[in-house]
PDB file of N, CA and C in Angstrom:
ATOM      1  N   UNK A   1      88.617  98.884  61.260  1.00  0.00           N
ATOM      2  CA  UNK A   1      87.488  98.804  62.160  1.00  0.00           C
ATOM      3  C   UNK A   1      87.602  97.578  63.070  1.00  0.00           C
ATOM      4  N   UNK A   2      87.806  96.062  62.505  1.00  0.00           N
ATOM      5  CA  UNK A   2      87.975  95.382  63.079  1.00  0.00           C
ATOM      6  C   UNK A   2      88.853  95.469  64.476  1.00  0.00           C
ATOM      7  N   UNK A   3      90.324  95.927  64.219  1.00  0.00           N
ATOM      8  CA  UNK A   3      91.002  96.089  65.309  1.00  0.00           C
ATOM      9  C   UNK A   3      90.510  97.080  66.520  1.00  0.00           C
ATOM     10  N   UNK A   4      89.699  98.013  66.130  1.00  0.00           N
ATOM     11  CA  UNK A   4      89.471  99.095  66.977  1.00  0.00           C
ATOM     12  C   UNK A   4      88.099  98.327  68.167  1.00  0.00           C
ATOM     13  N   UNK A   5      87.068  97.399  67.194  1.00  0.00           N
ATOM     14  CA  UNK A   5      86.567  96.680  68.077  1.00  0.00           C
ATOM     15  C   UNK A   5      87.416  95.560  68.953  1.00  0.00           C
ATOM     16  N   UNK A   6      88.411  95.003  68.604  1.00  0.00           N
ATOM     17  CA  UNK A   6      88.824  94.154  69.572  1.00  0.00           C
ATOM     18  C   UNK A   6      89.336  94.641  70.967  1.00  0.00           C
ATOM     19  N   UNK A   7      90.147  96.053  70.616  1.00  0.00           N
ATOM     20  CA  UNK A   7      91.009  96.987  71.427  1.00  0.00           C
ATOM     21  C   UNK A   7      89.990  97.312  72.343  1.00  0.00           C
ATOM     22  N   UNK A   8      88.835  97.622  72.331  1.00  0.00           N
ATOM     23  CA  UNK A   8      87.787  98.206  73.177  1.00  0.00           C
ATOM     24  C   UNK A   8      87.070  96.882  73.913  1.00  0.00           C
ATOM     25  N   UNK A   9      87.027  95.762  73.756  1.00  0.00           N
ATOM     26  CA  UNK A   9      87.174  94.399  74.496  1.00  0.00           C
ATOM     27  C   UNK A   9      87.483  94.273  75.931  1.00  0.00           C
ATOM     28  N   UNK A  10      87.170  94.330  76.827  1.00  0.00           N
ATOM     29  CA  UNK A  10      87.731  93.303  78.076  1.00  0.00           C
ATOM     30  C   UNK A  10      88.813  92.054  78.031  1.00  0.00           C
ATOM     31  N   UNK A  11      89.418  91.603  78.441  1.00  0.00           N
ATOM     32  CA  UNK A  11      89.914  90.221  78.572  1.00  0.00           C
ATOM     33  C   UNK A  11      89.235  89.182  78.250  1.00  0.00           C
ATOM     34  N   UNK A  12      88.071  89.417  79.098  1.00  0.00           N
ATOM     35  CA  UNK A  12      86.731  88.124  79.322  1.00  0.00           C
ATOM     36  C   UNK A  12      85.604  88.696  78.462  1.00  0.00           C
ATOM     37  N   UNK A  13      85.960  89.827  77.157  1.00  0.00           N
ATOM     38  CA  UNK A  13      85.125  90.216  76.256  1.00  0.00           C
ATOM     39  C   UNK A  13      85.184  89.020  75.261  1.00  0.00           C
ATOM     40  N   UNK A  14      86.853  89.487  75.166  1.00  0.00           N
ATOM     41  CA  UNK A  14      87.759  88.833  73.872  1.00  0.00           C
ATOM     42  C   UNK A  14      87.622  87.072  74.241  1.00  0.00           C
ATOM     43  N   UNK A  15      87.352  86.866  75.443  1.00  0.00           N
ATOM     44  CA  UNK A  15      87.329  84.912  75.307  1.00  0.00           C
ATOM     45  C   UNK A  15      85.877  84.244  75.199  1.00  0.00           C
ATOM     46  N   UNK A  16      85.017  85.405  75.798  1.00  0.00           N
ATOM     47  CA  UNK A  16      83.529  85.164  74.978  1.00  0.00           C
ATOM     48  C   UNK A  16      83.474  85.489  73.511  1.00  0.00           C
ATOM     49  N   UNK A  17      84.263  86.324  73.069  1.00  0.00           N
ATOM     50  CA  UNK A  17      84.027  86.533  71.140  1.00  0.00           C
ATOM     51  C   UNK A  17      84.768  85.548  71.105  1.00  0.00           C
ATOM     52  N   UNK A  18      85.727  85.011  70.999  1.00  0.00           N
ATOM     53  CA  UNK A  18      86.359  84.110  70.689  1.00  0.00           C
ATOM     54  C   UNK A  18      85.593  82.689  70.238  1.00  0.00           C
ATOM     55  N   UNK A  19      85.050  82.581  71.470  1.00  0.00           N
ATOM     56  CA  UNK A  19      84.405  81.421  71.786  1.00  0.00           C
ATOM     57  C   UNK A  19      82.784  81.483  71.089  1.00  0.00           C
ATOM     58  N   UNK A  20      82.092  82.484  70.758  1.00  0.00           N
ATOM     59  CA  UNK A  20      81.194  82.958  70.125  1.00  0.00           C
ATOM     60  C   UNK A  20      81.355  83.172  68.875  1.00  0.00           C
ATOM     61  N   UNK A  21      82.392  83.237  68.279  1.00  0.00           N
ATOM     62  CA  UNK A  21      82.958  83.509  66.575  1.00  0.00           C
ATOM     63  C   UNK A  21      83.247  81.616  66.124  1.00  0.00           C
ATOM     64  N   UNK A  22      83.776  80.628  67.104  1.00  0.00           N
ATOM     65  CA  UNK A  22      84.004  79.400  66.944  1.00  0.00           C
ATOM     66  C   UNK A  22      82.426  78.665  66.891  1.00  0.00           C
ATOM     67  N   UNK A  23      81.400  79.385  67.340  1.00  0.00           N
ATOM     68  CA  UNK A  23      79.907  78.965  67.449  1.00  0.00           C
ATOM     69  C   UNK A  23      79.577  78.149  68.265  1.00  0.00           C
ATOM     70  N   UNK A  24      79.897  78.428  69.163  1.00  0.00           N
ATOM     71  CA  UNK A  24      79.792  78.019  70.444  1.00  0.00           C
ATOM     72  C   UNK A  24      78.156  78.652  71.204  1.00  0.00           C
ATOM     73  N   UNK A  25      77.846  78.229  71.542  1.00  0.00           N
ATOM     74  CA  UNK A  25      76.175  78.957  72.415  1.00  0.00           C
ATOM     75  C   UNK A  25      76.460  79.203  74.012  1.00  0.00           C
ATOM     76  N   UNK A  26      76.029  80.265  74.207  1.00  0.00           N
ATOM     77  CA  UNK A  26      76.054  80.452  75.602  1.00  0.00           C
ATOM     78  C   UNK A  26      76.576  79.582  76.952  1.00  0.00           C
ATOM     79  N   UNK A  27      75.859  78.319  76.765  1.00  0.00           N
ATOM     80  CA  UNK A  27      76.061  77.641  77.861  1.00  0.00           C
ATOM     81  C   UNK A  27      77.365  76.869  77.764  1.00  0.00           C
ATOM     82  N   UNK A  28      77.595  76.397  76.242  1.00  0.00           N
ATOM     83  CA  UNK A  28      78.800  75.664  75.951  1.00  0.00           C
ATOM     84  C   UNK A  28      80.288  77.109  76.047  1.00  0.00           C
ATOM     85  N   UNK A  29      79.769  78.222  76.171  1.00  0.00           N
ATOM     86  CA  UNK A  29      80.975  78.966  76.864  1.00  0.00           C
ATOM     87  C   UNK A  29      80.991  79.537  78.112  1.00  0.00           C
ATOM     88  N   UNK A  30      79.875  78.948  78.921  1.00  0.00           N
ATOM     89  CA  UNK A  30      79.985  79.198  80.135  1.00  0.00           C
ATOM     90  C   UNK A  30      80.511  78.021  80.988  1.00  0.00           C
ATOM     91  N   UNK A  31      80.283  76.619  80.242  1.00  0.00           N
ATOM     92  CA  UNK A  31      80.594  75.425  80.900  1.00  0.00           C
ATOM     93  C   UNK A  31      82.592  75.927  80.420  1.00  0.00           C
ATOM     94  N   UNK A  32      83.218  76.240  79.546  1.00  0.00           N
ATOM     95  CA  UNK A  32      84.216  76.409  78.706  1.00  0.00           C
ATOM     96  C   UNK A  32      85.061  77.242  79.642  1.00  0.00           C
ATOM     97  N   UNK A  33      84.481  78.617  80.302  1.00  0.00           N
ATOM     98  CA  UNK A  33      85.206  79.821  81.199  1.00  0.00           C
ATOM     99  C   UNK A  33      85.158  79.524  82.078  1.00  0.00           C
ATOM    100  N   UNK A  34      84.124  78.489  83.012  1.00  0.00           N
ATOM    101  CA  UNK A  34      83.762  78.039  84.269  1.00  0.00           C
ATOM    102  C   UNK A  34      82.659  79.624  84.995  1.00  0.00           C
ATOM    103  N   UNK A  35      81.945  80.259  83.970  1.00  0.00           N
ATOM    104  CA  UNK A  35      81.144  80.902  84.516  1.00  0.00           C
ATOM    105  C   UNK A  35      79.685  80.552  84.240  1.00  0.00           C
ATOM    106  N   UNK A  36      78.616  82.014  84.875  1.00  0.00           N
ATOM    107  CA  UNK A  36      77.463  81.640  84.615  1.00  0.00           C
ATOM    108  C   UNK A  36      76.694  81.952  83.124  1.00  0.00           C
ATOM    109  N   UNK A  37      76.144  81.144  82.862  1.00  0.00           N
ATOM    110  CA  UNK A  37      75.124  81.365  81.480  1.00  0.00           C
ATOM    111  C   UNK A  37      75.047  82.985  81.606  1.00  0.00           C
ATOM    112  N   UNK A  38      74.240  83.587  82.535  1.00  0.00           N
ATOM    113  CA  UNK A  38      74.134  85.345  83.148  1.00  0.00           C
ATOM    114  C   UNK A  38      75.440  85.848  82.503  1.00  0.00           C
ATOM    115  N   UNK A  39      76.533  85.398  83.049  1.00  0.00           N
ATOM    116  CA  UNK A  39      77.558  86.793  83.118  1.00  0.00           C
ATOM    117  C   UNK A  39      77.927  86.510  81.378  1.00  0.00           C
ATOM    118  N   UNK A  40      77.894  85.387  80.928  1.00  0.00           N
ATOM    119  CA  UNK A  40      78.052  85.158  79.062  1.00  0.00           C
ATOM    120  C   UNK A  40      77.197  86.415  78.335  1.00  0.00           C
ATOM    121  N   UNK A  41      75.993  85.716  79.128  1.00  0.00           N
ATOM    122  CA  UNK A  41      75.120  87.177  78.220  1.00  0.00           C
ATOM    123  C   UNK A  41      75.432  88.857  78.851  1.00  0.00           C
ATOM    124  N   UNK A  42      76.129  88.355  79.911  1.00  0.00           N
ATOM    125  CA  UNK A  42      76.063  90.148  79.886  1.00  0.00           C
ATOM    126  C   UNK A  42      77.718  90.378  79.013  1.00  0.00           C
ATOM    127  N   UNK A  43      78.009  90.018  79.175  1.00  0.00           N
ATOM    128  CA  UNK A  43      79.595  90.005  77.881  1.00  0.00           C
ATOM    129  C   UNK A  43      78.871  90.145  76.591  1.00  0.00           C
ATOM    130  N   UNK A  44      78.057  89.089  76.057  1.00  0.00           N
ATOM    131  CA  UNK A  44      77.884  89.156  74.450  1.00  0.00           C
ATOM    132  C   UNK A  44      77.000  90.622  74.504  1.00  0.00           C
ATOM    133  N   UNK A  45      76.344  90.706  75.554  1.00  0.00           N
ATOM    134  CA  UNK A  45      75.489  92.401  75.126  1.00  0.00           C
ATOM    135  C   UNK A  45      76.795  93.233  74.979  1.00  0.00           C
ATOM    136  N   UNK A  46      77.545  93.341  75.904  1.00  0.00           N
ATOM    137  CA  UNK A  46      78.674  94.414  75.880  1.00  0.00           C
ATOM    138  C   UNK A  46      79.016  94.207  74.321  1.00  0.00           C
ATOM    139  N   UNK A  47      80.159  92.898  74.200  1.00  0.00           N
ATOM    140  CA  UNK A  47      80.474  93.376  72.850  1.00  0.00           C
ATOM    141  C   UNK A  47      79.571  93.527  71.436  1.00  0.00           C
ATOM    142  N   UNK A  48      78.643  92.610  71.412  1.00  0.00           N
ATOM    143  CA  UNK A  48      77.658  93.490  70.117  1.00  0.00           C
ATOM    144  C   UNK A  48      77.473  95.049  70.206  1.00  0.00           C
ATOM    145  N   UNK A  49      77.324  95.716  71.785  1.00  0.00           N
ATOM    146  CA  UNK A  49      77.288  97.104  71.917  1.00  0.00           C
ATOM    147  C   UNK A  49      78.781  97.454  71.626  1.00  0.00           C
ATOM    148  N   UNK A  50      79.740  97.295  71.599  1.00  0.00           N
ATOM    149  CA  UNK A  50      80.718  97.715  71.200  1.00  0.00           C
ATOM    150  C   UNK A  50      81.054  97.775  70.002  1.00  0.00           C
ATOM    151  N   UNK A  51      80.730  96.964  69.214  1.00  0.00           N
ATOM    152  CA  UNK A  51      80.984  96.283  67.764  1.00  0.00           C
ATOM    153  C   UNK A  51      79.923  96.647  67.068  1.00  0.00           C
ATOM    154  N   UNK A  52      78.589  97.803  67.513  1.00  0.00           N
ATOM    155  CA  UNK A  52      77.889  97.923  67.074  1.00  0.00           C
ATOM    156  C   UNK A  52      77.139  97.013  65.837  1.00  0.00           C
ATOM    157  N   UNK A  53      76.509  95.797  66.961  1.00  0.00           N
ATOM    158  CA  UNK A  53      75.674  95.047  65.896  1.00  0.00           C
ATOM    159  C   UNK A  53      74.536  94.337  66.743  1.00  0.00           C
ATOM    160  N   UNK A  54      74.041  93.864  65.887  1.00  0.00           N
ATOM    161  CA  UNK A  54      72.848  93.514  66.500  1.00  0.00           C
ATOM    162  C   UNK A  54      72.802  92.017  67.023  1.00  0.00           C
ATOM    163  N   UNK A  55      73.224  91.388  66.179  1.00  0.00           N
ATOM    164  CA  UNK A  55      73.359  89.926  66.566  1.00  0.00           C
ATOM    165  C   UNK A  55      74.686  89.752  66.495  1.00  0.00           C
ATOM    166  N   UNK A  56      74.922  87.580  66.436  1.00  0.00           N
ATOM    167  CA  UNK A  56      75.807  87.176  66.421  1.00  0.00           C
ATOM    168  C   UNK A  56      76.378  87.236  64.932  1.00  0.00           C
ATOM    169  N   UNK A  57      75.200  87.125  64.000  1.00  0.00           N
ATOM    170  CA  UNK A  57      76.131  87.386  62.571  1.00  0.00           C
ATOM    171  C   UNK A  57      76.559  89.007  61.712  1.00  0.00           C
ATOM    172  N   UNK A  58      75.851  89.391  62.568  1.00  0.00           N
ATOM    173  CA  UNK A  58      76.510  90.594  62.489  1.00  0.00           C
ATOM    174  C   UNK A  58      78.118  90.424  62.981  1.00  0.00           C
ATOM    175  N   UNK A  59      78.351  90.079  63.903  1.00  0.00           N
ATOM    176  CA  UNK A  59      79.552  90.378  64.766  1.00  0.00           C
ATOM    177  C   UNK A  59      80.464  89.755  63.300  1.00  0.00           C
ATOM    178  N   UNK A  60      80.007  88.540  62.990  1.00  0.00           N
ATOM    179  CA  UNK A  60      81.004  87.558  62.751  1.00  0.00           C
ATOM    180  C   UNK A  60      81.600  88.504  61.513  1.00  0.00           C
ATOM    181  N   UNK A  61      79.976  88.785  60.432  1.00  0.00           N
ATOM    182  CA  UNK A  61      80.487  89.448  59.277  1.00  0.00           C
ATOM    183  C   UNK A  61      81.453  90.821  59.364  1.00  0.00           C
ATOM    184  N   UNK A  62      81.179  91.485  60.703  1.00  0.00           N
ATOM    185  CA  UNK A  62      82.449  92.173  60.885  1.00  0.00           C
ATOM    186  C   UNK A  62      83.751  92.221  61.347  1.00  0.00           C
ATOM    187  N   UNK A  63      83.790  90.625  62.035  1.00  0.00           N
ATOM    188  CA  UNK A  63      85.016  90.654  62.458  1.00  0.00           C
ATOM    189  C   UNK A  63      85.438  89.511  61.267  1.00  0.00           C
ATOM    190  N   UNK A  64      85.143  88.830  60.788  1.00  0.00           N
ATOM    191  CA  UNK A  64      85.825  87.790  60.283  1.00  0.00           C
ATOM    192  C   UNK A  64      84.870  87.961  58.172  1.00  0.00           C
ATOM    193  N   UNK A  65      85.499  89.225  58.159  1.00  0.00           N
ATOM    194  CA  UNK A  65      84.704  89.300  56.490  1.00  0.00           C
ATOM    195  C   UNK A  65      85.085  87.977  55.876  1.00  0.00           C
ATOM    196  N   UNK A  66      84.311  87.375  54.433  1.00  0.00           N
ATOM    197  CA  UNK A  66      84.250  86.195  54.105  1.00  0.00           C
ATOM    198  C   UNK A  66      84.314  84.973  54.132  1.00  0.00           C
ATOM    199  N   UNK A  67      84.223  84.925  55.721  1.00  0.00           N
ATOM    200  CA  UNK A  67      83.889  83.706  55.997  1.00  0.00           C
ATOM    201  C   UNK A  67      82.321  83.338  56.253  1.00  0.00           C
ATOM    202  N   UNK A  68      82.467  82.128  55.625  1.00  0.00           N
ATOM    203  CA  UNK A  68      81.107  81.503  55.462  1.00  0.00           C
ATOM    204  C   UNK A  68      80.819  81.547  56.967  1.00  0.00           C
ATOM    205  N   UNK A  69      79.198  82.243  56.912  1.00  0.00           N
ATOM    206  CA  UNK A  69      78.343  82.171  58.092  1.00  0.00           C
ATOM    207  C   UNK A  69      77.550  80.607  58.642  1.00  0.00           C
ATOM    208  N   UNK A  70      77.700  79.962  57.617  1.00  0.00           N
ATOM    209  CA  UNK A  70      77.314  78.718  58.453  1.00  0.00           C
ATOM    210  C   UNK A  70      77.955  78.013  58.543  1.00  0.00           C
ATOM    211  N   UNK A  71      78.195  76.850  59.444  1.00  0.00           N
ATOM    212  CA  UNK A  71      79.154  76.126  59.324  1.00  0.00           C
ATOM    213  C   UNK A  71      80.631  76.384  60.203  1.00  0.00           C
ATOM    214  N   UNK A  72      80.595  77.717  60.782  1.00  0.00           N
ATOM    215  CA  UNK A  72      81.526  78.321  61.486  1.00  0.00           C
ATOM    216  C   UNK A  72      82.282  77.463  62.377  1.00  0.00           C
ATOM    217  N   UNK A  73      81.182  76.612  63.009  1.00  0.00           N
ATOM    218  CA  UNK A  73      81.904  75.957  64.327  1.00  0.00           C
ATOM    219  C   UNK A  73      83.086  76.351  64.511  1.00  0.00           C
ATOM    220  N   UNK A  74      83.890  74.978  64.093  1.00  0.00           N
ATOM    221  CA  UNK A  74      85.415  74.138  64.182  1.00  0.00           C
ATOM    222  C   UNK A  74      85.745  74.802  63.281  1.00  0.00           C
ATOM    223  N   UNK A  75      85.424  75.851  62.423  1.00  0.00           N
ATOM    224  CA  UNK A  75      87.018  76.191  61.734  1.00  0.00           C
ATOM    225  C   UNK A  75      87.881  77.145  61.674  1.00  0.00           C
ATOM    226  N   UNK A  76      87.795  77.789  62.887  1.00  0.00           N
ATOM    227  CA  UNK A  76      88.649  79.157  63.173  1.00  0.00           C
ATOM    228  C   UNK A  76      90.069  78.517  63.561  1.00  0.00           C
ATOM    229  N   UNK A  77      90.568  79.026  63.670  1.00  0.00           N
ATOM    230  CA  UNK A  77      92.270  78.946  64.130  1.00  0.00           C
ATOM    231  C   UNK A  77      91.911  79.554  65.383  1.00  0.00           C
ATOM    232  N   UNK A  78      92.508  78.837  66.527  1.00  0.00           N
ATOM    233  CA  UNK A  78      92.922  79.169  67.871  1.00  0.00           C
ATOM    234  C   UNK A  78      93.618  81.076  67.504  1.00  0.00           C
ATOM    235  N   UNK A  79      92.989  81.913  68.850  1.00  0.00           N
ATOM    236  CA  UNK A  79      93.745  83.226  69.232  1.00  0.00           C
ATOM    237  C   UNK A  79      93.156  83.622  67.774  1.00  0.00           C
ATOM    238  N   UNK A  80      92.115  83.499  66.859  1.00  0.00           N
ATOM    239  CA  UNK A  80      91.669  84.329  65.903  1.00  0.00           C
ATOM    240  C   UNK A  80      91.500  85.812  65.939  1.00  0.00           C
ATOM    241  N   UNK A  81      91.069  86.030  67.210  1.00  0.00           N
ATOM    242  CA  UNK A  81      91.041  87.678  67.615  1.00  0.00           C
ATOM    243  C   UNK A  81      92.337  88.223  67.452  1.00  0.00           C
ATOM    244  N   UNK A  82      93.547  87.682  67.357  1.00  0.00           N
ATOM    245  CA  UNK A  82      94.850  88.535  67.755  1.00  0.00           C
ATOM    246  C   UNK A  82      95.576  88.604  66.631  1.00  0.00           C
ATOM    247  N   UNK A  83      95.103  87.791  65.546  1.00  0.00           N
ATOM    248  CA  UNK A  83      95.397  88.293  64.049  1.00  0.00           C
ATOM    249  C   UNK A  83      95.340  89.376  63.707  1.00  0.00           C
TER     250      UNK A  83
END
């Protein structure tokens, strides 16, 4: 499942999840892509609609099973999506 949500991703899907799985908030990945707060949220709607979930911990618990939900920040490994 996991892979089939990444595959259905955009480019600029996959560097907002990215950056949204590291726990990052909106603005700190819009200052990050050099876009607007706006176009972040219209990405994170896309992929929760893709990934069918509702929130952000939804996403996480499906893309990244057992990892602890809090605390996420800093501890992903760079390119986590392409695992």
């Amino acid at each position: 499942m996991r892979q089939e949500i990444i595959a259905s991703l955009t480019e600029a899907e996959k560097k907002v999840c990215e950056l949204m799985l590291a726990g990052k908030k909106n603005q700190e990945i819009a200052e990050e892509l050099f876009i607007t707060v706006n176009t972040v949220k219209y990405h994170v709607r896309n992929i929760l609609r893709k990934s069918n979930c509702n929130n952000r911990q939804e996403l996480i618990a499906k893309l990244l099973p057992g990892q602890n939900q809090t605390g996420i920040g800093n501890s992903l490994p760079a390119k986590s999506l392409e695992q």
